[in-house]
Protein backbone atom coordinates (compact mmCIF):
# COMPACT_ATOMS: atom_id res chain seq x y z
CA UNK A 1 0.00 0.00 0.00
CA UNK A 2 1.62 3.16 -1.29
CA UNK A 3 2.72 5.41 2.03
CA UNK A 4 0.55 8.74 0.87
CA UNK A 5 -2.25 7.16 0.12
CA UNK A 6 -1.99 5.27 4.07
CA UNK A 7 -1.26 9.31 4.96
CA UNK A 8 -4.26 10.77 3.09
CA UNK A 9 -6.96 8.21 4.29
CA UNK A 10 -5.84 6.76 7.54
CA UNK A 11 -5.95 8.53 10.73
CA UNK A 12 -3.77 8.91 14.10
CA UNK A 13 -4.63 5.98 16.95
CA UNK A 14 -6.19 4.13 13.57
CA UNK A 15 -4.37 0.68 11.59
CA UNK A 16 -4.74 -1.13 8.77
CA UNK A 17 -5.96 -4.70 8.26
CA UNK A 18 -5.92 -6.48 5.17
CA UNK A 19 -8.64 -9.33 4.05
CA UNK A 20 -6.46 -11.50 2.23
CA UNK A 21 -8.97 -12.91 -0.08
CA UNK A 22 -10.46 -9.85 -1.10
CA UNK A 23 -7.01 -8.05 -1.12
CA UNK A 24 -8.85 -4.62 0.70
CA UNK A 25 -6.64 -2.65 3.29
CA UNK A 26 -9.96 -1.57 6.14
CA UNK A 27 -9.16 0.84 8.21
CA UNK A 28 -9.94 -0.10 11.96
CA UNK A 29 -9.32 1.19 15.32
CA UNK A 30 -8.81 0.15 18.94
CA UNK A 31 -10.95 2.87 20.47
CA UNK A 32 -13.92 1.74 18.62
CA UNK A 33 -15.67 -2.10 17.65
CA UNK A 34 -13.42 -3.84 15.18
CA UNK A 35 -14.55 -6.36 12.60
CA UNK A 36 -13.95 -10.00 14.02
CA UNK A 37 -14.45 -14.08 13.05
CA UNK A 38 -18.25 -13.84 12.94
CA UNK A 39 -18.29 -10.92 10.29
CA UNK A 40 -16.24 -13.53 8.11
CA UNK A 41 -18.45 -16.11 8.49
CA UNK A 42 -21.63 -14.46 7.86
CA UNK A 43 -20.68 -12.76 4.72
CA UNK A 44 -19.05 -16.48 3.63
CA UNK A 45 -22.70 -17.77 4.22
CA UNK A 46 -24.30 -15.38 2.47
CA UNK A 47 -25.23 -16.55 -1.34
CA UNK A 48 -25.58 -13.12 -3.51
CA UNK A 49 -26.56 -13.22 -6.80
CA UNK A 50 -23.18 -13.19 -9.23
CA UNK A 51 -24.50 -11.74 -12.57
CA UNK A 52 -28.02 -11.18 -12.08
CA UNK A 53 -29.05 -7.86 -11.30
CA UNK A 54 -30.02 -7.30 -7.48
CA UNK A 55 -29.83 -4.73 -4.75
CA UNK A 56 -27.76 -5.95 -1.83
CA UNK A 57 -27.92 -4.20 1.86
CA UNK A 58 -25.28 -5.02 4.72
CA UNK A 59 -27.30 -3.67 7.76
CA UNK A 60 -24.93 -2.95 11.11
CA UNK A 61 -21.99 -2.36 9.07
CA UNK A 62 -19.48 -1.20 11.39
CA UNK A 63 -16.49 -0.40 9.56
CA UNK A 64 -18.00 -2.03 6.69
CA UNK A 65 -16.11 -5.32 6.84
CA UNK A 66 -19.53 -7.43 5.60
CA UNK A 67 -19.71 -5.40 2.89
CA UNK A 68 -15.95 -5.26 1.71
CA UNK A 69 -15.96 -9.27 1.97
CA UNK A 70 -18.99 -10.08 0.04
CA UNK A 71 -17.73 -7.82 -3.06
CA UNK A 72 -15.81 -10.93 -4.03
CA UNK A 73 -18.77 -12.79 -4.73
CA UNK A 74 -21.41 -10.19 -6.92
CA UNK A 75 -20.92 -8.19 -9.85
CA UNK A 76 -23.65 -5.71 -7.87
CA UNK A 77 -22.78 -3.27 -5.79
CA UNK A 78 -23.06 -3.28 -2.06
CA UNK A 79 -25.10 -0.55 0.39
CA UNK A 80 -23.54 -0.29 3.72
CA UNK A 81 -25.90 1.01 6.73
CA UNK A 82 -24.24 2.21 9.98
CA UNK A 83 -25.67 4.50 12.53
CA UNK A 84 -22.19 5.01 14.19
CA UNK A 85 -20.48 8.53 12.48
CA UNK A 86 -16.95 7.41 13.37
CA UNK A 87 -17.20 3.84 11.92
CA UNK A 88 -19.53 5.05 8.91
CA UNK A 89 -16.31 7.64 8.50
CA UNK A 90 -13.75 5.09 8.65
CA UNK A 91 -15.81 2.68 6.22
CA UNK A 92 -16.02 5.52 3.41
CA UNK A 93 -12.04 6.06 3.46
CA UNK A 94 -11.60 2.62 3.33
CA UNK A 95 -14.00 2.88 -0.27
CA UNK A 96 -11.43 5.64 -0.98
CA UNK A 97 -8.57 4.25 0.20
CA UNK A 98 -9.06 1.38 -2.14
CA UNK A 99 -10.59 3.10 -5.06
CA UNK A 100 -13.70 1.00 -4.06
CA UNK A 101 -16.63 3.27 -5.02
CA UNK A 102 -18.04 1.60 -7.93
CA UNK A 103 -18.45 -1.44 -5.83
CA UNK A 104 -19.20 -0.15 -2.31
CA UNK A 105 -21.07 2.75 -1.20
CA UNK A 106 -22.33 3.39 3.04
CA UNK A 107 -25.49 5.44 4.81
CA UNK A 108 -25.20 7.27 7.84
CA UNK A 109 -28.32 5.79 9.06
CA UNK A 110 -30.64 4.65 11.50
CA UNK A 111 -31.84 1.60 10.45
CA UNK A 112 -35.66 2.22 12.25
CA UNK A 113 -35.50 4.99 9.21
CA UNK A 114 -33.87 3.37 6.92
CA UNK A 115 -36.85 3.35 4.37
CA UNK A 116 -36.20 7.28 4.10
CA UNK A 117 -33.15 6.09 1.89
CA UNK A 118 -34.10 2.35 -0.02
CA UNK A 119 -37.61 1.51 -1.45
CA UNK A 120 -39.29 -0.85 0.34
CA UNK A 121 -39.80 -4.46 -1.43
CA UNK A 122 -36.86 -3.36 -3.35
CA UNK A 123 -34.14 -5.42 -2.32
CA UNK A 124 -32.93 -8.60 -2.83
CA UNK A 125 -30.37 -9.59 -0.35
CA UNK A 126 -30.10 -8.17 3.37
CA UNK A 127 -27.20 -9.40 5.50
CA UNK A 128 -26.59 -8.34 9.02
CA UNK A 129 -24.30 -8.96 11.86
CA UNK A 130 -26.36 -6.76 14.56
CA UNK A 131 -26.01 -6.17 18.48
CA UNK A 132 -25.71 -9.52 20.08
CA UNK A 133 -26.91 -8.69 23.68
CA UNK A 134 -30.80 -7.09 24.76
CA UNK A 135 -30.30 -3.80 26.18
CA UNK A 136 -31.08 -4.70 29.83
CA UNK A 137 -30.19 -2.33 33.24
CA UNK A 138 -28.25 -5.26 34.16
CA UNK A 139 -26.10 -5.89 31.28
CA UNK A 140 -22.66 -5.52 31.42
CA UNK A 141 -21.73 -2.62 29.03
CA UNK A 142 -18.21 -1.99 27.69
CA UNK A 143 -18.29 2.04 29.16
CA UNK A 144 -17.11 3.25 25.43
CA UNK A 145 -20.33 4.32 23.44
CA UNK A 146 -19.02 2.68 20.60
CA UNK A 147 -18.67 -0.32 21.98
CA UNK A 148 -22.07 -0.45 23.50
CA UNK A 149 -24.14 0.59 20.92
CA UNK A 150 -22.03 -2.04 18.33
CA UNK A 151 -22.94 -4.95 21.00
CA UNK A 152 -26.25 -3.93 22.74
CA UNK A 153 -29.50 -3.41 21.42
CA UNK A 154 -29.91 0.32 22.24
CA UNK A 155 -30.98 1.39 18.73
CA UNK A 156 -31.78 -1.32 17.06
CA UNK A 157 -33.59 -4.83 18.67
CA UNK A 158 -34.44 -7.70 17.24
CA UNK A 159 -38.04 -7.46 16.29
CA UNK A 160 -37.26 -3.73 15.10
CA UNK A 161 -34.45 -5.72 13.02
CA UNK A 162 -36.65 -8.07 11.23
CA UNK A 163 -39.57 -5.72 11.11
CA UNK A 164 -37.18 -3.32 8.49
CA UNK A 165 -35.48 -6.46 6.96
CA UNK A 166 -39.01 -7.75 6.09
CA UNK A 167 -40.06 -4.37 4.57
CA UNK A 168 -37.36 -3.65 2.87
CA UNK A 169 -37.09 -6.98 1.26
CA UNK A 170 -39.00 -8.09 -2.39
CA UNK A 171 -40.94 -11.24 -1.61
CA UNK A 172 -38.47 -14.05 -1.74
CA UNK A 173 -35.61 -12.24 -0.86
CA UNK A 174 -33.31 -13.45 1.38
CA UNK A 175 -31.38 -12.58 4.43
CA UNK A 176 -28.61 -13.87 6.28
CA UNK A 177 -28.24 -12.94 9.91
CA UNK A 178 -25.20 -13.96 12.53
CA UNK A 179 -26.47 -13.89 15.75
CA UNK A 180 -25.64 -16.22 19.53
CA UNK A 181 -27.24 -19.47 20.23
CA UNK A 182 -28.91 -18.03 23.72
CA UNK A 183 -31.07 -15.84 21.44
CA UNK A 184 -31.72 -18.63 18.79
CA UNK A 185 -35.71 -18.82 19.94
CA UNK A 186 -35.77 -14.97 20.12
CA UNK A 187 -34.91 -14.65 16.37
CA UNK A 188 -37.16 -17.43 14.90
CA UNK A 189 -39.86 -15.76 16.95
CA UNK A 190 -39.11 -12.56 15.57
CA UNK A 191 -38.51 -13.45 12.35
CA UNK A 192 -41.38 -15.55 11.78
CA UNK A 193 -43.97 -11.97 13.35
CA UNK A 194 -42.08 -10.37 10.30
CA UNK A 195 -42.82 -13.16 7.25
CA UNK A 196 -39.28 -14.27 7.40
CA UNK A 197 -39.01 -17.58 7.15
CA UNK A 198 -35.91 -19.51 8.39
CA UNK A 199 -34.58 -21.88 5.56
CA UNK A 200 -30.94 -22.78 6.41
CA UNK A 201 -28.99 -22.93 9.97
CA UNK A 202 -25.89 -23.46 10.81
CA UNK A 203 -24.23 -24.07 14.40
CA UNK A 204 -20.62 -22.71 14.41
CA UNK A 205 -18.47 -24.04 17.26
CA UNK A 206 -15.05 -22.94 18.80
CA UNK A 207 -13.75 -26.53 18.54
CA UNK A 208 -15.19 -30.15 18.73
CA UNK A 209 -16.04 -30.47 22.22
CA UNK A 210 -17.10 -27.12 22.98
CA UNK A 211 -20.74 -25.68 22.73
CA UNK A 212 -22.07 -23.62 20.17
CA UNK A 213 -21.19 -20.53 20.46
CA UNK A 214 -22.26 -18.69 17.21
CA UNK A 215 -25.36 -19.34 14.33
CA UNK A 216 -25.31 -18.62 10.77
CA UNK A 217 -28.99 -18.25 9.83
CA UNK A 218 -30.40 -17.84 6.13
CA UNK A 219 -34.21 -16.43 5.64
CA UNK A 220 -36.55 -16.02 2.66
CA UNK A 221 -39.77 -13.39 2.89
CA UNK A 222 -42.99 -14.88 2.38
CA UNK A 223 -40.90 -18.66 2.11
CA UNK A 224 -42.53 -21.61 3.71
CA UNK A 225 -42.05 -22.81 6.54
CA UNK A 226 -41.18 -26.19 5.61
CA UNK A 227 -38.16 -27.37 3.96
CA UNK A 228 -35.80 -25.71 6.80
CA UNK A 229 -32.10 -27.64 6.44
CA UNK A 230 -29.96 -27.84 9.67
CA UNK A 231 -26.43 -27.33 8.35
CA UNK A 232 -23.03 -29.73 8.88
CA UNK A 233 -21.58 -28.15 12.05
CA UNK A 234 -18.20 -25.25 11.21
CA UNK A 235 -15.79 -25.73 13.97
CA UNK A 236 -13.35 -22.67 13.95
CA UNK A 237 -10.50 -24.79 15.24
CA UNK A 238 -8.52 -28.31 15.07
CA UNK A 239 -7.40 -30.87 17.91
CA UNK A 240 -4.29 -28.44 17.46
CA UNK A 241 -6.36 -25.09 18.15
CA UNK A 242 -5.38 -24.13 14.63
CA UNK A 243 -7.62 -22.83 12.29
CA UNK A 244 -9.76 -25.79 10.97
CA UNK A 245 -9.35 -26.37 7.43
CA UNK A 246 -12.58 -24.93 6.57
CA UNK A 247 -11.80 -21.85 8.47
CA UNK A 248 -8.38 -21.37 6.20
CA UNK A 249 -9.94 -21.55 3.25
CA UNK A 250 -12.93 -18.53 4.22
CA UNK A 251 -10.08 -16.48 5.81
CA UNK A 252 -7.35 -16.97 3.53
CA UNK A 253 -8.68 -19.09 0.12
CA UNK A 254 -5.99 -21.58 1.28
């Protein structure tokens, strides 16, 4: 990466990471949420159309590493959403930084509004890695706004979630959601008030042994309700705690 470009777009107390597949430098920072594993693996689930014209959304964006990933696998551009200035900042020099705009653009938005910006029934893929944890007096919260707003509910819950996926969705779109196993019930239930029905599922697990301690889960609008596949299990490592073979391959194409 040539050293004035890493001067023009990337700021003090900020780094760059590279995903190695994709071959995009994202910028990311310690003092706010950084991409991690389950950003990976959700945009590796997700099945895009390749040639076929379709409008793509990556709700919860963060620094936009969804949306960076899964422009190896569509011809279409992808829309960003992130109601966080600072990462929706750092996501558009990333566009810059990698002369990305033709392929990636980002909204400065609140998802609850998000029909101010994109048509309902107009879109044909939604993915989403959203807050993990329900915005409760007694959760413990990281103290850095960033932080809590990237892993709580505050804005955003679930049934607001699927609610906005549903309308912004044409009828058999799909979407593909990341989410915790303790809050598996609490997103069929939501999804299903919001005519999304739950088609594939996969449990991801840290290594064989362990419990699950992440779900990949695909959706369809208007689908029905039978036909839904439970997935082969992903474990992230091997009896070595290396990266499974599986895991090498999404991270690195090895």
């Amino acid at each position: 990466m040539d050293k004035e470009l890493i001067e023009k777009f990337v700021k003090e107390n900020e780094r760059l990471d590279i995903l190695k597949r994709e071959n995009i430098h994202i910028i990311q920072s310690p003092s706010v949420f950084s991409f991690s594993l389950d950003a990976v693996l959700l945009a590796d689930f997700a099945r895009l159309p390749k040639k076929r014209k379709a409008t793509i959304v990556d709700f919860c964006s963060g620094n936009g590493a969804v949306a960076f990933l899964l422009t190896g696998k569509t011809y279409n551009p992808i829309i960003g959403v992130e109601i966080q200035k600072n990462l929706f900042d750092m996501a558009k020099r990333t566009v810059a930084l990698n002369q990305l705009e033709n392929k990636v653009s980002f909204l400065n938005a609140d998802i609850n509004a998000i029909t101010a910006y994109i048509e309902p029934d107009s879109v044909d893929v939604i993915t989403c890695n959203p807050p993990y944890f329900k915005d409760l007096d007694t959760s413990r919260k990281n103290s850095r706004d960033a932080y809590t707003i990237a892993r709580h509910e505050v804005f955003l819950k679930l049934p607001q979630l699927m609610a906005k996926t549903s309308q912004l969705l044409k009828m058999n779109g799909k979407a593909y959601f990341v989410h915790r196993p303790d809050r598996f019930f609490d997103l069929l239930d939501a999804m299903r008030d919001n005519r999304l029905a739950p088609k594939k599922i996969r449990f991801i697990y840290p290594y064989v042994g362990k419990e699950s301690n992440m779900i990949l889960v695909e959706a369809i609008k208007d689908g029905k309700e039978d036909g839904l596949k439970i997935l082969p299990p992903l474990y992230i490592h091997d009896d070595s705690r290396e990266y499974s073979p599986e895991v090498k391959a999404i991270l690195f194409g090895e």
